[in-house]
N, C-alpha and C. Protein backbone atom coordinates (compact mmCIF):
# COMPACT_ATOMS: atom_id res chain seq x y z
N UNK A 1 -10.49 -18.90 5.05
CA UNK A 1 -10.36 -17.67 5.79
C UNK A 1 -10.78 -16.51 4.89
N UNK A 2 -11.26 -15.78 5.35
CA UNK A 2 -11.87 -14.54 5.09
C UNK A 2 -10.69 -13.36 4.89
N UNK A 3 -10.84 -13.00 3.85
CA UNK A 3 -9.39 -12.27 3.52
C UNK A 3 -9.66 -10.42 3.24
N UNK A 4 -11.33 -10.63 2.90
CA UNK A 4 -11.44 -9.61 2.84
C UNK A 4 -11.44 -8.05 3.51
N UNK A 5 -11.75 -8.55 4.89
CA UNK A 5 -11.39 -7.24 5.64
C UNK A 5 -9.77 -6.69 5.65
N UNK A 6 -9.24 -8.09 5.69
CA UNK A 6 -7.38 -7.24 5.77
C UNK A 6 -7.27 -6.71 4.48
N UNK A 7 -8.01 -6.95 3.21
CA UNK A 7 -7.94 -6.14 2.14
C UNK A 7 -8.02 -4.83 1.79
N UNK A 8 -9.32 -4.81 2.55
CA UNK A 8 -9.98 -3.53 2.21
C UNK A 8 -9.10 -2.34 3.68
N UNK A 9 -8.72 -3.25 4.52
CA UNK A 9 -8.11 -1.92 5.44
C UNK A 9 -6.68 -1.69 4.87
N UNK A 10 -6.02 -2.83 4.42
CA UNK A 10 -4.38 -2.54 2.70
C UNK A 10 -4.75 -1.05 1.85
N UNK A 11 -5.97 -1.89 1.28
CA UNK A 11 -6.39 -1.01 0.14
C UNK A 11 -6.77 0.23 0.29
N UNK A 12 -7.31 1.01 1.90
CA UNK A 12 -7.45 2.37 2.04
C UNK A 12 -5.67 2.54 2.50
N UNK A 13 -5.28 1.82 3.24
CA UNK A 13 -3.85 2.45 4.05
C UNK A 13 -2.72 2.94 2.59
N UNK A 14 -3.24 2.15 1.38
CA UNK A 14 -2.33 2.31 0.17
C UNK A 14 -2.82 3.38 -0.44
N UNK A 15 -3.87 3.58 -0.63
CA UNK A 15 -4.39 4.93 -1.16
C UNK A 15 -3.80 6.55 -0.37
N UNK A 16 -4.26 6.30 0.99
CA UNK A 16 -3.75 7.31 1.65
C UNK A 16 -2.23 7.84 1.64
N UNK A 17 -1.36 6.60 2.04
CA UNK A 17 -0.20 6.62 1.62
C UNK A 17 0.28 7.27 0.26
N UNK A 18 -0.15 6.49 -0.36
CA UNK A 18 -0.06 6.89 -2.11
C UNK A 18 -0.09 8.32 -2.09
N UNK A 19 -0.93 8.84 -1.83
CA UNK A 19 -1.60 10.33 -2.11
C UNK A 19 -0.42 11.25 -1.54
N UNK A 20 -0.05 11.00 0.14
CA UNK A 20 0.60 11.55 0.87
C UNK A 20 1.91 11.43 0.41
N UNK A 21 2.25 10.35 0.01
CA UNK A 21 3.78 10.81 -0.80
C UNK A 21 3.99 11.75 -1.70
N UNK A 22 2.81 11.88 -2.81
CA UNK A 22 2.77 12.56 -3.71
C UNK A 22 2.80 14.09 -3.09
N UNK A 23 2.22 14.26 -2.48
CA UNK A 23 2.16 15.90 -2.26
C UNK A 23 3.31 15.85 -1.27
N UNK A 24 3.54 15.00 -0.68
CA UNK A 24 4.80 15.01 0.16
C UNK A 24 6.21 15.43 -1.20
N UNK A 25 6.12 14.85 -2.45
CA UNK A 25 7.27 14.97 -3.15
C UNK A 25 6.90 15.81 -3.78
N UNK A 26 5.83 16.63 -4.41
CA UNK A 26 5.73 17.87 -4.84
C UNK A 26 5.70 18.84 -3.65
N UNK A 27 5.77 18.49 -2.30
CA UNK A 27 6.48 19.70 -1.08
C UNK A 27 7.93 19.66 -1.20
N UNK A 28 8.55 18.49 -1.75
CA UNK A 28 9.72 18.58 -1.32
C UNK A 28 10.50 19.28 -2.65
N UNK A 29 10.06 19.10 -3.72
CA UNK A 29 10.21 20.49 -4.75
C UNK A 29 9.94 21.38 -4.49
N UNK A 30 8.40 21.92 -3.83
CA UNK A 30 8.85 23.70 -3.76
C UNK A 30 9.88 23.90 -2.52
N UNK A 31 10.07 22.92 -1.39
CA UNK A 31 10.90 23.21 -0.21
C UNK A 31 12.06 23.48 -1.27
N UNK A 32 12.85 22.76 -2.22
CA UNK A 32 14.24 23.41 -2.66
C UNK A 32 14.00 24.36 -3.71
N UNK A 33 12.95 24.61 -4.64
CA UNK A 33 12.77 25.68 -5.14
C UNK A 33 12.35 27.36 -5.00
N UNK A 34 11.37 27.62 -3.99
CA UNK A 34 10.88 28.33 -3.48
C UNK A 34 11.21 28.59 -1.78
N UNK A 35 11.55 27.69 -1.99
CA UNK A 35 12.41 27.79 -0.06
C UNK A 35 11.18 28.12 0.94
N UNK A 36 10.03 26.83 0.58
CA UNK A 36 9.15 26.94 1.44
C UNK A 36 9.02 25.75 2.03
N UNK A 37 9.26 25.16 3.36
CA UNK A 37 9.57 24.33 3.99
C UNK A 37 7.64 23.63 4.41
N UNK A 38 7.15 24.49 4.17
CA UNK A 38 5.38 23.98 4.87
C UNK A 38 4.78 23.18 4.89
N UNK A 39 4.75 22.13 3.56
CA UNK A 39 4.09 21.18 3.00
C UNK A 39 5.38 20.36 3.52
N UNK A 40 6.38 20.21 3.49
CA UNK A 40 6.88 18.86 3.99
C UNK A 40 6.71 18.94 5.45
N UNK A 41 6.95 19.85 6.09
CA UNK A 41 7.03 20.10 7.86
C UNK A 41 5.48 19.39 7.99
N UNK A 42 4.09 19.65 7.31
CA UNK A 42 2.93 19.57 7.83
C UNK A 42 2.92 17.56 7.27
N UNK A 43 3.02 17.67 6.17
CA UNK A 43 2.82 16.33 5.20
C UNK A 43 4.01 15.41 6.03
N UNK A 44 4.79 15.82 5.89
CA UNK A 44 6.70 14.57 6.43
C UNK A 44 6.13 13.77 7.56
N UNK A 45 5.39 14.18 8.65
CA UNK A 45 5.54 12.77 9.87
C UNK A 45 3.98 12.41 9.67
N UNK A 46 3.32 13.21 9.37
CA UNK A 46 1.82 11.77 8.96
C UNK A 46 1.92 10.83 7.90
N UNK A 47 2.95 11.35 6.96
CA UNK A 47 3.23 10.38 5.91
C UNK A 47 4.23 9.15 6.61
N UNK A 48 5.28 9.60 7.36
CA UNK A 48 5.85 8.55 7.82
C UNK A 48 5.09 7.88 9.12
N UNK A 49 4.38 8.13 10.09
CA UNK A 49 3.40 7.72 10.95
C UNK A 49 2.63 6.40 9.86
N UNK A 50 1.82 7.51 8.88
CA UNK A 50 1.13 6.39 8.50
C UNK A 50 1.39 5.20 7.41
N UNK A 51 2.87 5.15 7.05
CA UNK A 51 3.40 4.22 6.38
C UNK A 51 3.52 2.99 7.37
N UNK A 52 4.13 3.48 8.32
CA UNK A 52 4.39 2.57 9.25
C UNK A 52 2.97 1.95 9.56
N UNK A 53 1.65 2.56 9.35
CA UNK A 53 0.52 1.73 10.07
C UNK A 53 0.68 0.53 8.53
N UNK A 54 1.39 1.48 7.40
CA UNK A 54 1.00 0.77 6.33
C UNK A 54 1.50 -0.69 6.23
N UNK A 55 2.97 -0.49 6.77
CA UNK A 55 3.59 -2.11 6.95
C UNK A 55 3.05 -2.61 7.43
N UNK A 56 2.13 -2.48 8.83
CA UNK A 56 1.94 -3.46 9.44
C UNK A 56 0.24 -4.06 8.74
N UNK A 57 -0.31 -3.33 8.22
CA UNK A 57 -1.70 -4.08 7.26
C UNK A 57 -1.38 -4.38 6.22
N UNK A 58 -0.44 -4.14 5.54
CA UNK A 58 0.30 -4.93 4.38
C UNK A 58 1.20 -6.73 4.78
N UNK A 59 1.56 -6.24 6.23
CA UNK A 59 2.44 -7.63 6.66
C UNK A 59 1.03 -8.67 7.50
N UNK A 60 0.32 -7.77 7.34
CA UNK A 60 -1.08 -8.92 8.54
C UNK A 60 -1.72 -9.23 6.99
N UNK A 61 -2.04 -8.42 5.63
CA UNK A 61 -2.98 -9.25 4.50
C UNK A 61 -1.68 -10.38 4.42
N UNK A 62 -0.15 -10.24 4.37
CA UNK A 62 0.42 -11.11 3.59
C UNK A 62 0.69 -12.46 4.26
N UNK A 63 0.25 -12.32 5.94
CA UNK A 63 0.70 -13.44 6.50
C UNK A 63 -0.68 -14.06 6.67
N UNK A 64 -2.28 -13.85 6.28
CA UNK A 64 -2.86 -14.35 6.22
C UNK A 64 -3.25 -14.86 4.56
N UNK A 65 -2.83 -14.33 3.91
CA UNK A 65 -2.93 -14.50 1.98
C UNK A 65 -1.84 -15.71 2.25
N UNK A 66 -0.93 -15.76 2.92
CA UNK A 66 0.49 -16.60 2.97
C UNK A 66 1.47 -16.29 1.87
N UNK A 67 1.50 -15.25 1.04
CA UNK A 67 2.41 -14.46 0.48
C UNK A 67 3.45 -15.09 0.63
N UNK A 68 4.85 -15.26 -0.50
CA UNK A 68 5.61 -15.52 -0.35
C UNK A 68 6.60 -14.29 -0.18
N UNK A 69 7.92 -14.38 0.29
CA UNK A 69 8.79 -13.04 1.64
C UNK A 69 9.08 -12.63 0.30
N UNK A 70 9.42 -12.54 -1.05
CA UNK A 70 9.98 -11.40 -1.83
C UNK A 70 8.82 -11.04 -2.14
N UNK A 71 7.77 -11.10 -2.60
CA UNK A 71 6.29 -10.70 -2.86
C UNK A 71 5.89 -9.56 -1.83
N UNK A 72 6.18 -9.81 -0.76
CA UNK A 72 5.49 -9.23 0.59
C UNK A 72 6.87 -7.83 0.40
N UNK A 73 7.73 -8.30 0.43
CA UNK A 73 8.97 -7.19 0.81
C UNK A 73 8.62 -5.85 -0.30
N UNK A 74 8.05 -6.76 -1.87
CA UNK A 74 8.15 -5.21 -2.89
C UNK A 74 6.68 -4.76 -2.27
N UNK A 75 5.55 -5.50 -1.65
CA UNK A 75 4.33 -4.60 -1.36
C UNK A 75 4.92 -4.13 -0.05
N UNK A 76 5.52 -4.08 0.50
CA UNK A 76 5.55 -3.20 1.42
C UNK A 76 6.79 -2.40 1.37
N UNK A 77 7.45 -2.24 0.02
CA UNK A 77 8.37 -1.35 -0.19
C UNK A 77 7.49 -0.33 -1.26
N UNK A 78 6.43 -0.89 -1.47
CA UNK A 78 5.68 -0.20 -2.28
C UNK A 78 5.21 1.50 -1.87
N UNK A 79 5.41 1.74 -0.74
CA UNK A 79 4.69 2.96 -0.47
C UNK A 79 6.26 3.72 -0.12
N UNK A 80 7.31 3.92 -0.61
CA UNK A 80 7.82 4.70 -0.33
C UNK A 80 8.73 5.08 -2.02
N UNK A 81 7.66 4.58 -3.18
CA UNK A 81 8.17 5.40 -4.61
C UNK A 81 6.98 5.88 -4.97
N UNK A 82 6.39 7.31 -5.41
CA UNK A 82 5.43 7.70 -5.58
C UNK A 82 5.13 7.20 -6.55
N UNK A 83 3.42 6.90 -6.50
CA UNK A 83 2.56 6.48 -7.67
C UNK A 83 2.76 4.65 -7.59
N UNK A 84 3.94 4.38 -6.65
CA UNK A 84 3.87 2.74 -6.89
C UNK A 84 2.80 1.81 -6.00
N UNK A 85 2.36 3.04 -4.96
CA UNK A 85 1.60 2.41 -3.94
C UNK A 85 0.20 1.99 -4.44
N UNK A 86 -0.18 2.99 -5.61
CA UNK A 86 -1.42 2.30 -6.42
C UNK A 86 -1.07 1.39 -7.62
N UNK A 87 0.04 0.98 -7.97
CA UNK A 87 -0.01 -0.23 -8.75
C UNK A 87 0.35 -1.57 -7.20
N UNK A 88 0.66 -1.51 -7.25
CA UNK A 88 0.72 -2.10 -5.54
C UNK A 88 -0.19 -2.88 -5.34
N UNK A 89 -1.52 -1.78 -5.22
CA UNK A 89 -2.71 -2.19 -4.73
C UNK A 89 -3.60 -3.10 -5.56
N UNK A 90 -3.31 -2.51 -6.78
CA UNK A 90 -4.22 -2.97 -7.99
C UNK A 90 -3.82 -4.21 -7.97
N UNK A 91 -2.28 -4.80 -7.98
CA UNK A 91 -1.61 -6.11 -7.90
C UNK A 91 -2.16 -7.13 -7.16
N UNK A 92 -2.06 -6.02 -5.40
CA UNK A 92 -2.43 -7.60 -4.50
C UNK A 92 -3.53 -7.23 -4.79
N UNK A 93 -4.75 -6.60 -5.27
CA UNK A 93 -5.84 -6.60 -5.05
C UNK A 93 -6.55 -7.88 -6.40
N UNK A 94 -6.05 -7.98 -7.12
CA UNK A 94 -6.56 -8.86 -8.59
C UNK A 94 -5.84 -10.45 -7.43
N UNK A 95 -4.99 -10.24 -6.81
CA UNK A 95 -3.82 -11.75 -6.48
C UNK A 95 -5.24 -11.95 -5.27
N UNK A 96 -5.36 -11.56 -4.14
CA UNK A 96 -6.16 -11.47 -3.07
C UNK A 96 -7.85 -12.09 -3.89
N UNK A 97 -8.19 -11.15 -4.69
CA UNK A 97 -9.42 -11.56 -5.00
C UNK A 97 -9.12 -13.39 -6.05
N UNK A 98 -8.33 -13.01 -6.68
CA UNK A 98 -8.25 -14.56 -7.37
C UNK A 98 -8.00 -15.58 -6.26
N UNK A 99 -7.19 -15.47 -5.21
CA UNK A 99 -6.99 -16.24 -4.25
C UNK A 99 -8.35 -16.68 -3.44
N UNK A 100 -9.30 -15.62 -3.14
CA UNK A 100 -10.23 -16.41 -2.42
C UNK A 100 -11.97 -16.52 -2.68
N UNK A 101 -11.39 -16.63 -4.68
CA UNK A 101 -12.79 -16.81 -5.34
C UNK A 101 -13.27 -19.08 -4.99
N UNK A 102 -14.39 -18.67 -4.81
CA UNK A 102 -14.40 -20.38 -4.84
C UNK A 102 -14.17 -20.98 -6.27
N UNK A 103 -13.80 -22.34 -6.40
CA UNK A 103 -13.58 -23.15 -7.19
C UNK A 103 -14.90 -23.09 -8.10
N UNK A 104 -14.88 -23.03 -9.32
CA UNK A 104 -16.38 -23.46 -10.21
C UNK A 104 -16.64 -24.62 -9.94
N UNK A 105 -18.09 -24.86 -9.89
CA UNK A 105 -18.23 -25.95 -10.29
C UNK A 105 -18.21 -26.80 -11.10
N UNK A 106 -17.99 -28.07 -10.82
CA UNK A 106 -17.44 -29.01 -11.94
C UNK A 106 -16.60 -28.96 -12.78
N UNK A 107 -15.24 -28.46 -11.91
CA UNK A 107 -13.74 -28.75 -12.39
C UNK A 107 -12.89 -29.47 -11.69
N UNK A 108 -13.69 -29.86 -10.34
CA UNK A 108 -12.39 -30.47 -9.37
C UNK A 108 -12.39 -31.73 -10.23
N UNK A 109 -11.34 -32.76 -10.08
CA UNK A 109 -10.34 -33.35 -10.93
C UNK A 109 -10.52 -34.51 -9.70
């Protein structure tokens, strides 16, 4: 099976995510410092909208990769600690590509 398209649609949904938390948690510092509510009011429900698209292309690469359930649970707990959503990616992305490189030749046993 062809693994690569559910990859590459993981691998943008984690980036975006990623990003959007971040400015989502530097809104949510000036919201208690500066008492400017803007950046979380504008950033807060596309970030949570699009997490949620994020579980579900994180739970469709892991049930076609066949991921085992604690593996799958930290990548898809991955997008809600900033900055973890790109080690995340980098993870399943090295696991995904090792998983569906072909065999060399002349090692099968």
């Amino acid at each position: 099976m062809n693994l690569y398209p559910a990859l590459t649609r993981y691998r943008v949904i984690a980036w975006i995510v990623g990003v959007l938390l971040i400015v989502l948690t530097v809104g949510t510092v000036i919201k208690y410092t500066a008492d400017n509510e803007t950046i979380v009011a504008l950033v807060g429900p596309a970030h949570g909208f699009l997490y949620m698209v994020y579980l579900v292309l994180a739970a469709d690469l892991a049930r076609r990769a066949r991921w085992k359930v604690g593996f799958t649970v930290l990548v898809l707990l991955a997008g809600t600690v900033p900055f973890l959503s790109f080690v995340a990616e980098r993870v399943v992305t090295r696991r995904v590509k090792a998983q569906a490189a072909p065999e060399p030749v002349g090692t099968a046993v």
